[in-house]
C-alpha atoms as a PDB file:
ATOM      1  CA  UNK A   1     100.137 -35.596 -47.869  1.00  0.00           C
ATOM      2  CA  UNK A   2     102.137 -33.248 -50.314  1.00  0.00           C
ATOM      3  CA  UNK A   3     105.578 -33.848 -51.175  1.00  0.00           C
ATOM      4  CA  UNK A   4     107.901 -32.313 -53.814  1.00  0.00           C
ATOM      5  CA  UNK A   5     111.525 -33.238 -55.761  1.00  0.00           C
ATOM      6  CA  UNK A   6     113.622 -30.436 -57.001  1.00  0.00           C
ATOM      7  CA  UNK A   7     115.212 -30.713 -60.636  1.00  0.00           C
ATOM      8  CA  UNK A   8     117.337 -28.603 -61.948  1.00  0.00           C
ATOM      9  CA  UNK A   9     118.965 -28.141 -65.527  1.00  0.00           C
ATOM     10  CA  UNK A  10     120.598 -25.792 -67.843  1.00  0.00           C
ATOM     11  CA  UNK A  11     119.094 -24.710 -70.865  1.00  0.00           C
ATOM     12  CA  UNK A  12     119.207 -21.778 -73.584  1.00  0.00           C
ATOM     13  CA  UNK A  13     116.321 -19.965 -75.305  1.00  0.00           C
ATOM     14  CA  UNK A  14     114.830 -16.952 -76.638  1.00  0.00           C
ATOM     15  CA  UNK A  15     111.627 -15.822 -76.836  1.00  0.00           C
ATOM     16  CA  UNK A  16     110.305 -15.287 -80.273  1.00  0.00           C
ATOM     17  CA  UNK A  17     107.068 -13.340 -79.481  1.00  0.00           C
ATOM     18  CA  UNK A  18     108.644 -10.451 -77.779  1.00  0.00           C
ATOM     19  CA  UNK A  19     109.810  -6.852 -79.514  1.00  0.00           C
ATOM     20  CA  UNK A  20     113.040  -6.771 -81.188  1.00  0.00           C
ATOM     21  CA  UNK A  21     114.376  -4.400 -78.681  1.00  0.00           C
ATOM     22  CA  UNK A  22     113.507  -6.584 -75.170  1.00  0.00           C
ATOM     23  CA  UNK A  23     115.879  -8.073 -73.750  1.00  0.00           C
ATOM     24  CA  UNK A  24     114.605 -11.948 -73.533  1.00  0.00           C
ATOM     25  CA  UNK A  25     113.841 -11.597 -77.059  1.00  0.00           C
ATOM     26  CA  UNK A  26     117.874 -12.375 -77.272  1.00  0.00           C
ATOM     27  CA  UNK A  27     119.391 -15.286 -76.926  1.00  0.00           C
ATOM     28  CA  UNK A  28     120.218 -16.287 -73.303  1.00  0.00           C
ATOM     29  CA  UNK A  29     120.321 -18.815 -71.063  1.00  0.00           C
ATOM     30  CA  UNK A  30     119.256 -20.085 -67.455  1.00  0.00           C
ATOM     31  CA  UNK A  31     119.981 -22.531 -64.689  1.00  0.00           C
ATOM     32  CA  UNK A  32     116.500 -23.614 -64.406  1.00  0.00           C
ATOM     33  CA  UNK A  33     115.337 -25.205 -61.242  1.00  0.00           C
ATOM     34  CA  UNK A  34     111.915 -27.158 -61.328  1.00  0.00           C
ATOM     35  CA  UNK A  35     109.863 -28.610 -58.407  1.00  0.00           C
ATOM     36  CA  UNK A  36     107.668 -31.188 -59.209  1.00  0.00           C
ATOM     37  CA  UNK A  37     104.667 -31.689 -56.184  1.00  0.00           C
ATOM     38  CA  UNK A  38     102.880 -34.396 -55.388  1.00  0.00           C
ATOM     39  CA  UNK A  39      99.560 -35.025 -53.039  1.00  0.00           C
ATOM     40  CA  UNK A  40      99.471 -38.903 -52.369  1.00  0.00           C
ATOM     41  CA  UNK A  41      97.658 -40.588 -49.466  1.00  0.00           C
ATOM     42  CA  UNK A  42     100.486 -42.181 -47.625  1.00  0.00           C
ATOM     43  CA  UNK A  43     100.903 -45.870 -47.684  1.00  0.00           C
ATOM     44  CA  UNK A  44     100.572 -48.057 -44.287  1.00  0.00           C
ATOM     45  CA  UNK A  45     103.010 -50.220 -45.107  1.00  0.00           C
ATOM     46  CA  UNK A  46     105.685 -48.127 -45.996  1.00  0.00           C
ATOM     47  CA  UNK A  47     105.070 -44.633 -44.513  1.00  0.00           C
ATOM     48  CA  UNK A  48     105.459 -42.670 -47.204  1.00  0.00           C
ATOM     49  CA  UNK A  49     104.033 -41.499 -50.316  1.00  0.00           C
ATOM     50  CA  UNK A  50     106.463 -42.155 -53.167  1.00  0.00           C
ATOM     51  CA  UNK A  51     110.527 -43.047 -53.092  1.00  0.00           C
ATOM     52  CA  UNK A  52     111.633 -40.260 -53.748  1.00  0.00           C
ATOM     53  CA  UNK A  53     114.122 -42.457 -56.079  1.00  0.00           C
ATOM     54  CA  UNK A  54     110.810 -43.439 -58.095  1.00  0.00           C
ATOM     55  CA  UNK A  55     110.369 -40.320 -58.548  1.00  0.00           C
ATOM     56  CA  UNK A  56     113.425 -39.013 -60.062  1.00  0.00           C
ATOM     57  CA  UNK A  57     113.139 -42.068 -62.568  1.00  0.00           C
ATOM     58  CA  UNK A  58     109.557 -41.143 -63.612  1.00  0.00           C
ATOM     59  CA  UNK A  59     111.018 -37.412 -64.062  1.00  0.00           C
ATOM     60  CA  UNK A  60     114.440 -38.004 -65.361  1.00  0.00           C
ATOM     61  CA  UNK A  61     113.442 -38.697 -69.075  1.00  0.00           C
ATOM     62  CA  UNK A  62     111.392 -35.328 -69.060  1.00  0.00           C
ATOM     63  CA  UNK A  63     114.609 -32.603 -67.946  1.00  0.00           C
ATOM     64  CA  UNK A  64     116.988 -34.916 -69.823  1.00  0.00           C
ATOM     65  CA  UNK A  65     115.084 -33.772 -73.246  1.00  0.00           C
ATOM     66  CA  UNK A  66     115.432 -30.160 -72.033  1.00  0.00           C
ATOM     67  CA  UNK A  67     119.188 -29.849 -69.889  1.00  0.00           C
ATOM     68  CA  UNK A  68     121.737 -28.277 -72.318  1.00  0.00           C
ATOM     69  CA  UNK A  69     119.340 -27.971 -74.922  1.00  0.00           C
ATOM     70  CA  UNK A  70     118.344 -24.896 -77.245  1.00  0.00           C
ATOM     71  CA  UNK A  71     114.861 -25.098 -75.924  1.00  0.00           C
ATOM     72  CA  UNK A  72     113.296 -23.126 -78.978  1.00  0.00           C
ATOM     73  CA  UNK A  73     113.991 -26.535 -81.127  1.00  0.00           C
ATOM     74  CA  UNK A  74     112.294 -28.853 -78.513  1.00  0.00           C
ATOM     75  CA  UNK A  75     108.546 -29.832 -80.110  1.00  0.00           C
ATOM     76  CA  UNK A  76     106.115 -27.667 -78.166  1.00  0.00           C
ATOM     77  CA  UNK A  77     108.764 -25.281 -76.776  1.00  0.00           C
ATOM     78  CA  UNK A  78     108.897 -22.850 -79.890  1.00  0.00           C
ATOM     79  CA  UNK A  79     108.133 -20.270 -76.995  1.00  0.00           C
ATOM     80  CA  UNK A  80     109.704 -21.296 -74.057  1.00  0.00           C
ATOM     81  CA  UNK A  81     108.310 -19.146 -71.336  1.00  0.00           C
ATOM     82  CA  UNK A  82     108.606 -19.875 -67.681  1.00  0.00           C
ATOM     83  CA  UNK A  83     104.717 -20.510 -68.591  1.00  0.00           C
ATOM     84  CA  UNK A  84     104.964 -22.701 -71.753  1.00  0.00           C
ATOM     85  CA  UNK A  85     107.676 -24.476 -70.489  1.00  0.00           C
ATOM     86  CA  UNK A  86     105.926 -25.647 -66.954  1.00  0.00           C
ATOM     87  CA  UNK A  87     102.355 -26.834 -68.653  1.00  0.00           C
ATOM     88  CA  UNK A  88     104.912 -28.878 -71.176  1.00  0.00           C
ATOM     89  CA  UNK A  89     106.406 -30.355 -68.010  1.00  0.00           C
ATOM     90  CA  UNK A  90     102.961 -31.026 -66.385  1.00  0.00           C
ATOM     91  CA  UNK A  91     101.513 -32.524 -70.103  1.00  0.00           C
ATOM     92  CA  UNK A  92     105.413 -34.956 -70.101  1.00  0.00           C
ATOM     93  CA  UNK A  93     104.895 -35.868 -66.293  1.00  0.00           C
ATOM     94  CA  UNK A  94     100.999 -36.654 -66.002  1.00  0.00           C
ATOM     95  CA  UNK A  95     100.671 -40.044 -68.022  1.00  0.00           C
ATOM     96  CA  UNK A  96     103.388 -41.520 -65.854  1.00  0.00           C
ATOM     97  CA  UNK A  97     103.359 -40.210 -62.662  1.00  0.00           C
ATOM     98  CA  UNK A  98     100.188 -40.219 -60.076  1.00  0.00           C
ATOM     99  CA  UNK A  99      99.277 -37.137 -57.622  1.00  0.00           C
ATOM    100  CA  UNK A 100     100.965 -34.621 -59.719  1.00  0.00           C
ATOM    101  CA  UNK A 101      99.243 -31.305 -58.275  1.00  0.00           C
ATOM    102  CA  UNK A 102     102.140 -28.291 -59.234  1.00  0.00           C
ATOM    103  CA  UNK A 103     105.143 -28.117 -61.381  1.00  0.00           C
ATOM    104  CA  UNK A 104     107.082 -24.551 -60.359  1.00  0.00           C
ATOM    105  CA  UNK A 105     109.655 -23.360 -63.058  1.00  0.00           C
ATOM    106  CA  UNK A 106     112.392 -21.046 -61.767  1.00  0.00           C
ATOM    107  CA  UNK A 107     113.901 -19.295 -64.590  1.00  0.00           C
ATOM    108  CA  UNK A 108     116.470 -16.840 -61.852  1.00  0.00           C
ATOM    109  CA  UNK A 109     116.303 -16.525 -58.538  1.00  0.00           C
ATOM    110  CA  UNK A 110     113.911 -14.341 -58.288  1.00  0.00           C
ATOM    111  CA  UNK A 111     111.133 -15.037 -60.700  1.00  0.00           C
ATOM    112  CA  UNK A 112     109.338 -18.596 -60.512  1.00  0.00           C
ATOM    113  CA  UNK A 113     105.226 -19.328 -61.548  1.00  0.00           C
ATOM    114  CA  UNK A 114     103.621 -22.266 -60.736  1.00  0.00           C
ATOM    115  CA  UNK A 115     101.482 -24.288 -63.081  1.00  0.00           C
ATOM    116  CA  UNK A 116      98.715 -26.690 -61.168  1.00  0.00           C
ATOM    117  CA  UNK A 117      96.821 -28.238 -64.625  1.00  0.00           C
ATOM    118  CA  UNK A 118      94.027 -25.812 -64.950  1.00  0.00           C
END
């Protein structure tokens, strides 16, 4: 069974790597929104996979280090890409929570990617 929690937090960065003249190169910010999947068998005795309130425990310590945080200074973020920033989610999440099979960053609206730990 797959489910998945939606986080969301607010964050500035730049992105280092990119010519002078682009425009994410600048400092800017986003209202990032994160879902974090899970594939779990589902338990008998409950009927479910996870509580969903579990879950936002096990994940609230991650997107606290990140929400209204410069996220060039955060150790491992020095280039925060949509990218970069969803394998550091999937490397924070893994030790402590079981199933984990996607981590989706949306930097706007329209642009997401999807990391799955390949």
């Amino acid at each position: 069974m797959k489910i998945w929690r939606e986080f969301g937090f607010e964050a500035a960065h730049r992105l280092p790597l990119l010519p002078p003249e682009h425009k994410c190169s600048r400092l800017h910010g986003h209202s990032f929104r994160v879902r974090v999947e899970l594939e779990l068998p589902v338990d008998p005795n409950t009927g479910w996979t996870m509580d969903f309130g579990d879950l936002d425990q096990i994940c609230r310590p991650t997107f606290e280090q990140l929400d209204h945080h410069y996220l060039n200074d955060v150790s491992g973020l020095e280039n925060p890409t949509s990218e970069n920033l969803a394998v550091w989610i999937w490397q924070k999440l893994t030790p402590n929570l079981r199933g984990l099979s996607a981590v989706t960053v949306q930097e706007t609206c329209r642009n997401a990617c999807t990391y799955g730990g390949q």
